[in-house]
C-alpha atoms as a PDB file:
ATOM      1  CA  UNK A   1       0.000   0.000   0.000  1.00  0.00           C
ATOM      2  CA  UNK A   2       2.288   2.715   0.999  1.00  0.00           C
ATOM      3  CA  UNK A   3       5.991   2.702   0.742  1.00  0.00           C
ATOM      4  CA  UNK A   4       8.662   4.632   2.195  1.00  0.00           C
ATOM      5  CA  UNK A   5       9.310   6.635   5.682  1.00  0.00           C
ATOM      6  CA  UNK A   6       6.931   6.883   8.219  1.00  0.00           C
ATOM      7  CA  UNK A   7       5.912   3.388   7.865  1.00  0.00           C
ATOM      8  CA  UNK A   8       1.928   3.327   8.213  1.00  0.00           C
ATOM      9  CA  UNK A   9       0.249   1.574  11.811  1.00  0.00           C
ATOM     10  CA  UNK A  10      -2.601  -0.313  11.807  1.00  0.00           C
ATOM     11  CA  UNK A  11      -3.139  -1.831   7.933  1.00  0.00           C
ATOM     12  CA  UNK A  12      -5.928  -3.496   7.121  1.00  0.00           C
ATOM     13  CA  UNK A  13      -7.020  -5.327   3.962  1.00  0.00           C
ATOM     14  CA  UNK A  14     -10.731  -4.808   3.037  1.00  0.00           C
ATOM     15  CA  UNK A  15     -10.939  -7.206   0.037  1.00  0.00           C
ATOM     16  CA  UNK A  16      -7.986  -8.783  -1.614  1.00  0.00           C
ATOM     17  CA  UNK A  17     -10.248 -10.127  -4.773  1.00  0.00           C
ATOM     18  CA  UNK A  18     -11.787  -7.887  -7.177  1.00  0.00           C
ATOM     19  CA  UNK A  19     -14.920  -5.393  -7.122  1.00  0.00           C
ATOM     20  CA  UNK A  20     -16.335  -2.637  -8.691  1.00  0.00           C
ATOM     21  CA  UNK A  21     -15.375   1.282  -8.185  1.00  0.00           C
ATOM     22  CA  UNK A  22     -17.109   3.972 -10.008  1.00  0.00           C
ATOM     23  CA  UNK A  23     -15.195   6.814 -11.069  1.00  0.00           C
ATOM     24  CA  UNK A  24     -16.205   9.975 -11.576  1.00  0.00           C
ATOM     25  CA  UNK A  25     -15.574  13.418 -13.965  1.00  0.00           C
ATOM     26  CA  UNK A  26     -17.273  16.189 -15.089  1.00  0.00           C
ATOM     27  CA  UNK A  27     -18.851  14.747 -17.937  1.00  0.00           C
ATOM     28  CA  UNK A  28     -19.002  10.824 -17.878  1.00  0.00           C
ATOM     29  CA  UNK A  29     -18.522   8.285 -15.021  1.00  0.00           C
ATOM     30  CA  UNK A  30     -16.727   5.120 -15.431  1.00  0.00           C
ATOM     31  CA  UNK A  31     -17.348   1.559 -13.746  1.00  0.00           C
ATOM     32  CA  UNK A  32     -14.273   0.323 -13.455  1.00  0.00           C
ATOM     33  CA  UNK A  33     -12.711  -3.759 -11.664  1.00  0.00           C
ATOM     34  CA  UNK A  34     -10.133  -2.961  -8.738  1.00  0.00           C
ATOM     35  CA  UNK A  35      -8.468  -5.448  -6.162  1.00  0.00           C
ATOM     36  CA  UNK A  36      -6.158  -5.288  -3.247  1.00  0.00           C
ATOM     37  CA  UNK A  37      -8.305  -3.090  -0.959  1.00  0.00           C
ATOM     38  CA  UNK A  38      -6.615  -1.531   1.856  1.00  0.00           C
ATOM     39  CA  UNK A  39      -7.347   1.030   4.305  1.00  0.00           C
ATOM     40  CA  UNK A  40      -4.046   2.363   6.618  1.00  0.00           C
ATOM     41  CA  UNK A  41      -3.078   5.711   8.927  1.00  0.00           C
ATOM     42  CA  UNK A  42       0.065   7.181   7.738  1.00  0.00           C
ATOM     43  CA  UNK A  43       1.357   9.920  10.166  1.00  0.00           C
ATOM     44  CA  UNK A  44      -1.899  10.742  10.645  1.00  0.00           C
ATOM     45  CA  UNK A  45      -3.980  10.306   7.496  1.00  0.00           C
ATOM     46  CA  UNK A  46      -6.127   7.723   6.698  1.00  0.00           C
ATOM     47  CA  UNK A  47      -5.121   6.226   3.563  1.00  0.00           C
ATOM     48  CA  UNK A  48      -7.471   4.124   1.515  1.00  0.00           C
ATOM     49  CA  UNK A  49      -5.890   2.102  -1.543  1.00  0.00           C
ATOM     50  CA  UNK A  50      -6.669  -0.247  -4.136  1.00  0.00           C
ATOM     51  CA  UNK A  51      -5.392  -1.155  -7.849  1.00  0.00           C
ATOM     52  CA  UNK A  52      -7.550  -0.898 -11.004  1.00  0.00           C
ATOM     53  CA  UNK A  53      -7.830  -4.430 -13.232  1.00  0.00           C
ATOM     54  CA  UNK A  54      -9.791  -3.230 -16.257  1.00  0.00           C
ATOM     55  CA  UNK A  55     -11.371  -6.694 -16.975  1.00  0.00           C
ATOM     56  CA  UNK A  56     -11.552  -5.844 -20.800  1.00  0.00           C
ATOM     57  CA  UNK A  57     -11.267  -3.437 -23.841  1.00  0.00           C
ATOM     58  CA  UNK A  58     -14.097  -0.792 -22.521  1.00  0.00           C
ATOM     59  CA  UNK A  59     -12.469  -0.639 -19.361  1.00  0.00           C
ATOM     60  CA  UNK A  60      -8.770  -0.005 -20.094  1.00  0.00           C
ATOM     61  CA  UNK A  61     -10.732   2.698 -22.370  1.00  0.00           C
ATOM     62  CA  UNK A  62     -12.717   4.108 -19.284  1.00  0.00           C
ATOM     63  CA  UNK A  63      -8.667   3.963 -17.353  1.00  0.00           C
ATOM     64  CA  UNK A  64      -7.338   6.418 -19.601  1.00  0.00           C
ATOM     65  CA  UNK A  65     -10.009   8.849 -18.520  1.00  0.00           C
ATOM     66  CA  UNK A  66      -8.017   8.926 -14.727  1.00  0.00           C
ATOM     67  CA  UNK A  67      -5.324   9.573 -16.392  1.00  0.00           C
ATOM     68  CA  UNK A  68      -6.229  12.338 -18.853  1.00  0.00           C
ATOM     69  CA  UNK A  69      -9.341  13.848 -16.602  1.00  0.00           C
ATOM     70  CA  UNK A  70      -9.523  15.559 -13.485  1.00  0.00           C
ATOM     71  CA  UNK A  71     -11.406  12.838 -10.811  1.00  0.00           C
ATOM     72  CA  UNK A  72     -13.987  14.515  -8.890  1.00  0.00           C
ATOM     73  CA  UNK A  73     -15.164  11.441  -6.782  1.00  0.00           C
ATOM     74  CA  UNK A  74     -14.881   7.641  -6.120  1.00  0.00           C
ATOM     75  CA  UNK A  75     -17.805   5.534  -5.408  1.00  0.00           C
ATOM     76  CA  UNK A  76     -17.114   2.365  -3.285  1.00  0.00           C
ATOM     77  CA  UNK A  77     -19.411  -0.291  -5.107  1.00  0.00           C
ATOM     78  CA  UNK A  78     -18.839  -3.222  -2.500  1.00  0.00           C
ATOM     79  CA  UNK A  79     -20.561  -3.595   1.071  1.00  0.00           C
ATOM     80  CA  UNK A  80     -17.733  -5.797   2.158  1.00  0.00           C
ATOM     81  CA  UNK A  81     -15.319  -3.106   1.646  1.00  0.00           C
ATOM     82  CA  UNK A  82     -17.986  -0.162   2.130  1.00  0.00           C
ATOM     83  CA  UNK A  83     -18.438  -1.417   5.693  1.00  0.00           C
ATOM     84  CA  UNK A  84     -14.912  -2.376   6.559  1.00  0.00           C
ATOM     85  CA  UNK A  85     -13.681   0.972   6.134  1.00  0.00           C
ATOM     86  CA  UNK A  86     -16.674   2.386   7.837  1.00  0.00           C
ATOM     87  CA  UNK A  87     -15.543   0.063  10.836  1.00  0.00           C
ATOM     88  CA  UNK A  88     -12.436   1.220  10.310  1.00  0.00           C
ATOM     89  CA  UNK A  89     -12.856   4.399  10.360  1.00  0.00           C
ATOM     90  CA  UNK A  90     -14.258   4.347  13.655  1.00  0.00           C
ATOM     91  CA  UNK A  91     -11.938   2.348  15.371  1.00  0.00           C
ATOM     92  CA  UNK A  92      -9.405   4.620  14.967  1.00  0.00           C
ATOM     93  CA  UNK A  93     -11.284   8.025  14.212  1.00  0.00           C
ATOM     94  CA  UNK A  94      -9.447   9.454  17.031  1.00  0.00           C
ATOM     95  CA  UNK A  95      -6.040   9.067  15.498  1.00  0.00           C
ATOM     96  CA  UNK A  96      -7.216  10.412  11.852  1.00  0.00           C
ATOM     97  CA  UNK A  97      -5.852  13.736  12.553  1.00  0.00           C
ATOM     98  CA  UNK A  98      -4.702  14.600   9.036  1.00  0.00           C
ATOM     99  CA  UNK A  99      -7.439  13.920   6.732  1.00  0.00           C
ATOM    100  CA  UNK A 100      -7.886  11.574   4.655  1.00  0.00           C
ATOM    101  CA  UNK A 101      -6.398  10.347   1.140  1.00  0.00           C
ATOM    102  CA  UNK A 102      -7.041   8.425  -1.452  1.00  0.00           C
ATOM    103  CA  UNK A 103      -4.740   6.162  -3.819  1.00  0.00           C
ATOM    104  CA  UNK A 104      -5.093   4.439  -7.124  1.00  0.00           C
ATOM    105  CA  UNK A 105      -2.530   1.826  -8.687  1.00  0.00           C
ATOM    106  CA  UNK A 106      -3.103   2.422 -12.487  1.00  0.00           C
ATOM    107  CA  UNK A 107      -0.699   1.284 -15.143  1.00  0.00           C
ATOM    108  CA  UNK A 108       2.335   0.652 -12.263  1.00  0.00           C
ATOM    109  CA  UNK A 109       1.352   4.762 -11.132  1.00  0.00           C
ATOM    110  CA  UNK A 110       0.671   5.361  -7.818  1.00  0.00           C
ATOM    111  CA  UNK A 111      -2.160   8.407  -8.067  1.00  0.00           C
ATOM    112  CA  UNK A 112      -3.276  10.238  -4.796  1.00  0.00           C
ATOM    113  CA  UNK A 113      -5.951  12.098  -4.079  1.00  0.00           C
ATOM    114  CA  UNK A 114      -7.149  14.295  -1.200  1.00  0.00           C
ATOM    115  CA  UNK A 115     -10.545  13.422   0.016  1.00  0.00           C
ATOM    116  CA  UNK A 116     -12.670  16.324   0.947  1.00  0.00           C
ATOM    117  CA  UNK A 117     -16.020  14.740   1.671  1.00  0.00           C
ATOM    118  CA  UNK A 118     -17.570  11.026   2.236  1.00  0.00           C
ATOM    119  CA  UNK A 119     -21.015  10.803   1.491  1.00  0.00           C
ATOM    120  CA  UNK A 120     -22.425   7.077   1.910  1.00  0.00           C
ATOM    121  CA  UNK A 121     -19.527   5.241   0.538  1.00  0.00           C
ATOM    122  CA  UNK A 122     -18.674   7.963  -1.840  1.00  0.00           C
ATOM    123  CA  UNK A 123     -15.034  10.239  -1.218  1.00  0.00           C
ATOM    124  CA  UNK A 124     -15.608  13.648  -2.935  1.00  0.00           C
ATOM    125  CA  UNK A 125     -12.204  14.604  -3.935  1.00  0.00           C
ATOM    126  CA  UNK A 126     -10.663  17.750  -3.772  1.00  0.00           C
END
């Protein structure tokens, strides 16, 4: 998940097999397959991670669009992970003192994202 100095406390995987995340834009939303969901705090940010696995042509298409458009949200499409993070979140709300963030493995590219908002299981991005 994260690499490097501070190491991050308290890693969790929330699904190791694959599931649906919806990304979206300003002008067209993309259902994309992603795997190795996990949810850390790294000096004080929660950080939430997974890796996209377009399953075919349409959605290596719909990848290009995170790399080309600016990402306005991410929609969690699994209750399995949906509620682990919300456990997660609570569990340690106390220690989230930094916000929280957001990364994407695409194409061997780490991408991070602030999260401003989380409505349901959606993270509004900044």
């Amino acid at each position: 998940m994260v690499t490097g100095n501070p190491k991050p406390v308290r890693v969790r995987s929330l699904r190791k097999g694959s599931s649906s995340v919806y990304l979206q834009y300003a002008n067209v939303g993309d259902s994309i397959e992603a795997e190795k969901f996990d949810i850390g705090l790294l000096d004080g940010a929660l950080v939430l991670a997974f890796t996209l696995r377009p399953v075919d042509s349409n959605q290596r298409e719909d990848e290009d669009h995170l790399h080309k458009m600016r990402l306005l949200s991410v929609q969690i499409m699994d209750e399995r992970v949906a509620t682990g993070l919300r456990r997660y979140c609570a569990l340690h709300s106390h220690e989230i003192t930094k916000g929280m963030r957001l990364e994407i493995i695409s194409r061997m590219k780490k991408l991070t994202f602030e999260i401003n908002d989380v409505r349901d299981d959606c993270f509004v991005l900044a």
